[in-house]
PDB file of N, CA and C in Angstrom:
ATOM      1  N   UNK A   1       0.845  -1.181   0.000  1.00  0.00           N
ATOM      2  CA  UNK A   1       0.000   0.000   0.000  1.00  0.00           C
ATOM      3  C   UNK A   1       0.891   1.245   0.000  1.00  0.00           C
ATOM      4  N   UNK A   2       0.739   2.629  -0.823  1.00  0.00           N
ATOM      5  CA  UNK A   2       1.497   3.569  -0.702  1.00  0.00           C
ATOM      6  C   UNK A   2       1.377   4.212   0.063  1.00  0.00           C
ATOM      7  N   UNK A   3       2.222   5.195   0.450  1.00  0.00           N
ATOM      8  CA  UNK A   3       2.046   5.932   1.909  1.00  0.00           C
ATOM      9  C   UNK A   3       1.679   7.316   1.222  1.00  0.00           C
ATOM     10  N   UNK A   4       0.716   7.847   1.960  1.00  0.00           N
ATOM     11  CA  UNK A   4       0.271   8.922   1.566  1.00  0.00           C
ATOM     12  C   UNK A   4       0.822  10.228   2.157  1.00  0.00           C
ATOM     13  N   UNK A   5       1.207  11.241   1.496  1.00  0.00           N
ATOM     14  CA  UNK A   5       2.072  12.382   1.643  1.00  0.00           C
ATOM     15  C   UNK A   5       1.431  13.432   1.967  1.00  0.00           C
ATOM     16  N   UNK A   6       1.856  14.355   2.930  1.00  0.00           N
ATOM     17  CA  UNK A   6       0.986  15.779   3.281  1.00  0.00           C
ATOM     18  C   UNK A   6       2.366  16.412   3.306  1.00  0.00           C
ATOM     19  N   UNK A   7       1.759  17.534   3.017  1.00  0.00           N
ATOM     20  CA  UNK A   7       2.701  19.097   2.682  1.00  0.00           C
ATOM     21  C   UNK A   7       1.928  19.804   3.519  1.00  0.00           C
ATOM     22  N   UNK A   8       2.957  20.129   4.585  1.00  0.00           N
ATOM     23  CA  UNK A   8       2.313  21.324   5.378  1.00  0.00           C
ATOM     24  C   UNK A   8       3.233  23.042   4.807  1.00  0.00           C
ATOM     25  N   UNK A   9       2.900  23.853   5.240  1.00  0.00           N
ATOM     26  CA  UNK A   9       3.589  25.022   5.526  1.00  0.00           C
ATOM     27  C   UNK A   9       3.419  25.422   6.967  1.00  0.00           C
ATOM     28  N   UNK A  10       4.667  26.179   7.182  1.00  0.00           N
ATOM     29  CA  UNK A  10       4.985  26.833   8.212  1.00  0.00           C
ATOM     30  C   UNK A  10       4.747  28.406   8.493  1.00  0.00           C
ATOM     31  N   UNK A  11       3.411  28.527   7.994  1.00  0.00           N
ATOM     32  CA  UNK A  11       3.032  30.137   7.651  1.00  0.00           C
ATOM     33  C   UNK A  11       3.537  31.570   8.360  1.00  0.00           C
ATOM     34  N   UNK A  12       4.232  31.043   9.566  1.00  0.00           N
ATOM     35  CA  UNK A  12       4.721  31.904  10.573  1.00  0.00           C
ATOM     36  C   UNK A  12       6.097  32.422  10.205  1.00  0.00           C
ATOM     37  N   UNK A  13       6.583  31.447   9.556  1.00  0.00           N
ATOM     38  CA  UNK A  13       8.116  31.488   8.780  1.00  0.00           C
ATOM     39  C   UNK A  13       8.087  31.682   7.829  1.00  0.00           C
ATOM     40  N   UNK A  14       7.368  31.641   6.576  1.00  0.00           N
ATOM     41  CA  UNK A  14       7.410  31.957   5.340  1.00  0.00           C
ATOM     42  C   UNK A  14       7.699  33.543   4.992  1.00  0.00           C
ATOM     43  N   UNK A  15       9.032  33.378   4.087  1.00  0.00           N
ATOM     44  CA  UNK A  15       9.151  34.696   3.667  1.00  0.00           C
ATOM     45  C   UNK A  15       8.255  35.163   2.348  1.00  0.00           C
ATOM     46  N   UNK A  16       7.437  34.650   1.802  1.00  0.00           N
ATOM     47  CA  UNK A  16       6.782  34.760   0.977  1.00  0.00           C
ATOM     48  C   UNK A  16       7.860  35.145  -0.806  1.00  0.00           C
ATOM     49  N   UNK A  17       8.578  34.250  -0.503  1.00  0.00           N
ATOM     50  CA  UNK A  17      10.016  34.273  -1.710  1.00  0.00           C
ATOM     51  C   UNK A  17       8.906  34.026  -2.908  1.00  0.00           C
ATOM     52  N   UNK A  18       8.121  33.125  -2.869  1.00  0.00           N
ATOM     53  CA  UNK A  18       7.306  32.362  -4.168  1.00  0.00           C
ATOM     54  C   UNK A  18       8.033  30.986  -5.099  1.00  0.00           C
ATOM     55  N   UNK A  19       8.819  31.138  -4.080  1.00  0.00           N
ATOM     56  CA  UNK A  19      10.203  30.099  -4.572  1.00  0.00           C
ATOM     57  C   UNK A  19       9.622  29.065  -5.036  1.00  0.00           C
ATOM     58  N   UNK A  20       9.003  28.187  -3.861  1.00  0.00           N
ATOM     59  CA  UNK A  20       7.990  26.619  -3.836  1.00  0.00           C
ATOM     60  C   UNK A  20       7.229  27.245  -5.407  1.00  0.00           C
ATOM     61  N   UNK A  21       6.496  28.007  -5.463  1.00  0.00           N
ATOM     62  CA  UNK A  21       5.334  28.264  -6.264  1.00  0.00           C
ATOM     63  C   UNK A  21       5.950  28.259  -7.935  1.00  0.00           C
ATOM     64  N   UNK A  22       6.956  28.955  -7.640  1.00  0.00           N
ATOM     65  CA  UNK A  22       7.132  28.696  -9.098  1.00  0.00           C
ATOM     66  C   UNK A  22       8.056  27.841  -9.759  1.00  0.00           C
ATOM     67  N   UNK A  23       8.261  26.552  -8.527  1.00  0.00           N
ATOM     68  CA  UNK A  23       9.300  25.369  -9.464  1.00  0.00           C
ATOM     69  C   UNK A  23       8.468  24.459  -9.257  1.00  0.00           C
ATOM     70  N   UNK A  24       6.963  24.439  -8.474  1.00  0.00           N
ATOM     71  CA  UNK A  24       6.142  23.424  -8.392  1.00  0.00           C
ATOM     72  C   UNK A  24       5.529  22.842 -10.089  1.00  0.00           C
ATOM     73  N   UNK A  25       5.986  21.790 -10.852  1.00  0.00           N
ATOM     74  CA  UNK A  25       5.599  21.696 -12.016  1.00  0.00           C
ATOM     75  C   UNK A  25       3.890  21.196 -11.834  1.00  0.00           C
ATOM     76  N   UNK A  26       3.354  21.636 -10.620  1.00  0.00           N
ATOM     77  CA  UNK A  26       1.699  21.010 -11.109  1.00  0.00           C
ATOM     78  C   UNK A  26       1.107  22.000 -10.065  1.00  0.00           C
ATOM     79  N   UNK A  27       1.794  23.218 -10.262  1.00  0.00           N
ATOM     80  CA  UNK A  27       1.213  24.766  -9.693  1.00  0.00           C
ATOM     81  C   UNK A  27       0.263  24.114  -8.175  1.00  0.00           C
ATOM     82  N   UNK A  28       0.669  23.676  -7.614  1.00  0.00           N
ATOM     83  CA  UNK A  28      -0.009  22.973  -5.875  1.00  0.00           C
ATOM     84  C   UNK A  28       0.106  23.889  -4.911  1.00  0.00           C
ATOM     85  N   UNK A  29       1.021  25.404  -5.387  1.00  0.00           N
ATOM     86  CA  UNK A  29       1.799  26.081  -4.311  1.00  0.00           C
ATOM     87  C   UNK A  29       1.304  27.299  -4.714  1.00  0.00           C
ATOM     88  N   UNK A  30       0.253  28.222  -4.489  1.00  0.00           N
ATOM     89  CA  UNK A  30      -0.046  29.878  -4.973  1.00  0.00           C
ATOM     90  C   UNK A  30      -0.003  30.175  -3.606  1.00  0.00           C
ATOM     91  N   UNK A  31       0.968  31.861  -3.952  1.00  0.00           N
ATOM     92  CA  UNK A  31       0.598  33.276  -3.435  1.00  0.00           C
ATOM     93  C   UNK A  31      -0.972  33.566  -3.607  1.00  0.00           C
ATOM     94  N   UNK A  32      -1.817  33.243  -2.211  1.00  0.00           N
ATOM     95  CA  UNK A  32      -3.327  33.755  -2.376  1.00  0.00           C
ATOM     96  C   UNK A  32      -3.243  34.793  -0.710  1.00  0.00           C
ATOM     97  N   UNK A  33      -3.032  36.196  -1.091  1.00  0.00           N
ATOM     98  CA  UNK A  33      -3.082  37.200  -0.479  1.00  0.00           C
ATOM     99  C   UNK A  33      -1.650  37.474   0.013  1.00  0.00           C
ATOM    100  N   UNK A  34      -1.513  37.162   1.283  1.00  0.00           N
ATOM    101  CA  UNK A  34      -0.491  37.069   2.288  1.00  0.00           C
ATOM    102  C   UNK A  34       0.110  35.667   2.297  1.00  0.00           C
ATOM    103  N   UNK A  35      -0.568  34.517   1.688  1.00  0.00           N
ATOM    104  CA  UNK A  35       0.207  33.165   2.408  1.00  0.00           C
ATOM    105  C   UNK A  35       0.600  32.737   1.422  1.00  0.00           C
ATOM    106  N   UNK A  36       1.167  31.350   1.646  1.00  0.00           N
ATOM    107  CA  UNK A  36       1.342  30.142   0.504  1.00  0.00           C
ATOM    108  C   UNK A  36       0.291  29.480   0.818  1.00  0.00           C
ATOM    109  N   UNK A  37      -0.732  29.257  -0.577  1.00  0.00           N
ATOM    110  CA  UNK A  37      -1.178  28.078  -0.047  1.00  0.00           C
ATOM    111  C   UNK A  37      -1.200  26.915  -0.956  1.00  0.00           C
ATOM    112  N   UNK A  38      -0.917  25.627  -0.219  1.00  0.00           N
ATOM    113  CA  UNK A  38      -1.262  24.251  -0.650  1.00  0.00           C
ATOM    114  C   UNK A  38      -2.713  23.650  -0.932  1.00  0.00           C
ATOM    115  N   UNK A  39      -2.527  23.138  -2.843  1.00  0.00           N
ATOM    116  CA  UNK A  39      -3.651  22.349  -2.808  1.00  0.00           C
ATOM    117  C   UNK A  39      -2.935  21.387  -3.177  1.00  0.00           C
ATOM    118  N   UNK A  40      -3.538  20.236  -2.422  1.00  0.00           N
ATOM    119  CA  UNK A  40      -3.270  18.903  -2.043  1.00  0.00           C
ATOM    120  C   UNK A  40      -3.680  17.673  -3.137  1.00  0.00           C
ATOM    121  N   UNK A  41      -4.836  18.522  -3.711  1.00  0.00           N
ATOM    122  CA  UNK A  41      -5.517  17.463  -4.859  1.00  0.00           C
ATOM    123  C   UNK A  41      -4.704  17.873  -6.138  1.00  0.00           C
ATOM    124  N   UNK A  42      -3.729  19.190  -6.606  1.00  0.00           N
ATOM    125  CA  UNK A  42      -2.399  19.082  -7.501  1.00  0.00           C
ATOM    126  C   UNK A  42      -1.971  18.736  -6.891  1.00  0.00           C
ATOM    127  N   UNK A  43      -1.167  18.084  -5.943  1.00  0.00           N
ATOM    128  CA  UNK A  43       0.422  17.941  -5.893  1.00  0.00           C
ATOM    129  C   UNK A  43       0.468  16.369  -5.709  1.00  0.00           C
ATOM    130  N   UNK A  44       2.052  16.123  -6.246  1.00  0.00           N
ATOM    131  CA  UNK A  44       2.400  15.101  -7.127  1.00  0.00           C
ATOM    132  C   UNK A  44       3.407  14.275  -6.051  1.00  0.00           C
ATOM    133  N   UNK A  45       3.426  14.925  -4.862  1.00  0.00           N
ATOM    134  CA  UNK A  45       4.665  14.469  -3.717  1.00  0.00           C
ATOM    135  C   UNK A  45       5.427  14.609  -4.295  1.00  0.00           C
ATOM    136  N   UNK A  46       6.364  15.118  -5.134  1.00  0.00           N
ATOM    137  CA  UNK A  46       7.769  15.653  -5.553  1.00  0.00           C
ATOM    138  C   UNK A  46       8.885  15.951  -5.035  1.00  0.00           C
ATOM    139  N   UNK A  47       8.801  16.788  -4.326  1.00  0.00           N
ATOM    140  CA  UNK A  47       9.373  17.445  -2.940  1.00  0.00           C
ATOM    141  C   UNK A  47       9.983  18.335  -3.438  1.00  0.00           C
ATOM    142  N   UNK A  48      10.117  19.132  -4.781  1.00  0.00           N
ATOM    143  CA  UNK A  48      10.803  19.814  -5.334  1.00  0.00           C
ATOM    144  C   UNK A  48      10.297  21.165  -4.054  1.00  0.00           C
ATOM    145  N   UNK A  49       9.204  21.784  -3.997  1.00  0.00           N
ATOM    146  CA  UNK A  49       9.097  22.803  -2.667  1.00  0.00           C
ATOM    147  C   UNK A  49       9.702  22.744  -1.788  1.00  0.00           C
ATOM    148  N   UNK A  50       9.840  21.684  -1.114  1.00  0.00           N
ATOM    149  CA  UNK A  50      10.591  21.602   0.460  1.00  0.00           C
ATOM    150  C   UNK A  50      12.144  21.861   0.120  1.00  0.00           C
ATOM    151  N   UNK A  51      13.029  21.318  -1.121  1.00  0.00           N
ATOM    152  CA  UNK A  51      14.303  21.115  -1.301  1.00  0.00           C
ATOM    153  C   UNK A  51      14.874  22.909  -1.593  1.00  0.00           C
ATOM    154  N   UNK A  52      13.231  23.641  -2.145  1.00  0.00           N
ATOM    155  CA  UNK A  52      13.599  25.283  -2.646  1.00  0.00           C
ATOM    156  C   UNK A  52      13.377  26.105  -1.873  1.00  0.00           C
ATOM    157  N   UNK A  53      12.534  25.569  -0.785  1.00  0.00           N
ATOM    158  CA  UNK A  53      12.283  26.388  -0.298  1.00  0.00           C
ATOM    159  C   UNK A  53      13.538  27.073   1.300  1.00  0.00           C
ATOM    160  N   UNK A  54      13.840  28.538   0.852  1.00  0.00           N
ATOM    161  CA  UNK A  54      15.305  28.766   1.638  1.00  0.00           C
ATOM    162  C   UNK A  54      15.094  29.231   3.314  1.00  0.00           C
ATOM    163  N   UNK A  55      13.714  29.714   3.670  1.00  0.00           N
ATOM    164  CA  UNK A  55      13.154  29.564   4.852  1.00  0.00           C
ATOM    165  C   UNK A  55      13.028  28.339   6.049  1.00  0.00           C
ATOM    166  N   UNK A  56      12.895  27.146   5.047  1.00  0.00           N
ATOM    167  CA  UNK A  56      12.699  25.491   5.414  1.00  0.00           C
ATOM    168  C   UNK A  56      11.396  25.685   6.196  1.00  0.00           C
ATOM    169  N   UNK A  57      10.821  26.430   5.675  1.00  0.00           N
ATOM    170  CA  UNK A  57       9.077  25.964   6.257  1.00  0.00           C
ATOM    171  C   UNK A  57       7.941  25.188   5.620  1.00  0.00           C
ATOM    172  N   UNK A  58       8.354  24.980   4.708  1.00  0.00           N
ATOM    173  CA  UNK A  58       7.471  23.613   4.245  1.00  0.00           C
ATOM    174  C   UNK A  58       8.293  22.180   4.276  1.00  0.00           C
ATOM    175  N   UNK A  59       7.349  21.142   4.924  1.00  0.00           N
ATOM    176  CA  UNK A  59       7.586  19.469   4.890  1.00  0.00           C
ATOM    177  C   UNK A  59       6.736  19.114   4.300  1.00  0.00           C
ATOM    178  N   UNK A  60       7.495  17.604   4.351  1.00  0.00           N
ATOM    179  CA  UNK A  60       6.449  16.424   3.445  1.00  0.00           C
ATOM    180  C   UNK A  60       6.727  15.209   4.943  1.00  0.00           C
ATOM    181  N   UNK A  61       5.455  14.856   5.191  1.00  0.00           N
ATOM    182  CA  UNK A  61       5.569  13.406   6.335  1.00  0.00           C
ATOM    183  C   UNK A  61       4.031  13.145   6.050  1.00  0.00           C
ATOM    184  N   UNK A  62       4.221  11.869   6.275  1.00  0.00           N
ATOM    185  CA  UNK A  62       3.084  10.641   5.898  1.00  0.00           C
ATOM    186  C   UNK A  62       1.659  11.201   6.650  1.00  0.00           C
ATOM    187  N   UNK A  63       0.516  10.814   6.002  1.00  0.00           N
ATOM    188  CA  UNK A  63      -0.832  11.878   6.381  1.00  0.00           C
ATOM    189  C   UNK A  63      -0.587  10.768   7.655  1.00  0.00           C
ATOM    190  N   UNK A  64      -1.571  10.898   8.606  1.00  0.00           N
ATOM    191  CA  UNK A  64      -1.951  10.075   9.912  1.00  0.00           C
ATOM    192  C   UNK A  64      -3.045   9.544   9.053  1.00  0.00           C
ATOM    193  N   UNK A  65      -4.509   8.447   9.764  1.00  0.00           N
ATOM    194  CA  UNK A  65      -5.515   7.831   9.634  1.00  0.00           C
ATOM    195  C   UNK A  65      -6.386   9.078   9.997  1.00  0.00           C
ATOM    196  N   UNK A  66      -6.392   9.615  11.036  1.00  0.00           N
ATOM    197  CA  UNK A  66      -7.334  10.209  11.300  1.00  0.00           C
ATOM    198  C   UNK A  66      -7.502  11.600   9.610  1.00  0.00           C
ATOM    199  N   UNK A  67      -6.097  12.253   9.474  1.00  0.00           N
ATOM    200  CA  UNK A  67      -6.347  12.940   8.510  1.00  0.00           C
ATOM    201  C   UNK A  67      -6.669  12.424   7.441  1.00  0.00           C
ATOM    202  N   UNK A  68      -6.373  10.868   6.769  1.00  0.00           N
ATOM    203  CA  UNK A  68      -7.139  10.019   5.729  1.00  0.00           C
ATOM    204  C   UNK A  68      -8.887  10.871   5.696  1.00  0.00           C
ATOM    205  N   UNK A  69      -9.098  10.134   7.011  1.00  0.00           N
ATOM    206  CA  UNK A  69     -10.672   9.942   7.301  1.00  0.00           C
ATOM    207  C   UNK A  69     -11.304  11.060   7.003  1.00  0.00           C
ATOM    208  N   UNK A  70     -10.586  12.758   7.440  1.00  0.00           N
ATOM    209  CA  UNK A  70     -11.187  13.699   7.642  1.00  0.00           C
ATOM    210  C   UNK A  70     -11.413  14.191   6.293  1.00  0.00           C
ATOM    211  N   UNK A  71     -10.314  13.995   4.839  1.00  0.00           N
ATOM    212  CA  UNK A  71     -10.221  14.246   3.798  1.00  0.00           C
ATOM    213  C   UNK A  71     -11.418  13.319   2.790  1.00  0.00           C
ATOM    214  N   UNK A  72     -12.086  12.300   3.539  1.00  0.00           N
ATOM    215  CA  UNK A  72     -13.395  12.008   2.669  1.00  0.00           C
ATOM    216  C   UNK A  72     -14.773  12.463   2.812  1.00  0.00           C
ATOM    217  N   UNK A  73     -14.516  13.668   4.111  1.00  0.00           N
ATOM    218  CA  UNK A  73     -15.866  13.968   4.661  1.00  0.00           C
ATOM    219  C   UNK A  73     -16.031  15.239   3.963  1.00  0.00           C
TER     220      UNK A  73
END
């Protein structure tokens, strides 16, 4: 079974570079106002964001069950 991937950000730390956003090849990462935000239903687990990003506020670690569950409701 594959392990399923979540991308968080660290919104408190983000310098708002746009770095993640514009080497993400399946655009998962927009400038919407003030933040970064992640959509989860583009992204491809790549990790190309986390490796660009020069702040180090975005990860990638395995969703939990409970967040599985919460993402079908």
């Amino acid at each position: 079974m594959p392990v399923i991937i979540m991308i968080t950000i660290k919104h408190d730390g983000c310098i708002l570079c746009v770095g993640c956003s514009s080497v993400c090849p399946t655009n998962a990462i927009e400038l919407i106002g003030t933040r970064m935000e992640h959509f989860p239903e583009k992204c491809i687990d790549c990790g190309i964001c986390v490796r660009t990003c020069p702040a180090n506020v975005i990860e990638m670690h395995p969703k939990k069950k409970s967040e599985k569950s919460a993402d079908k409701k």
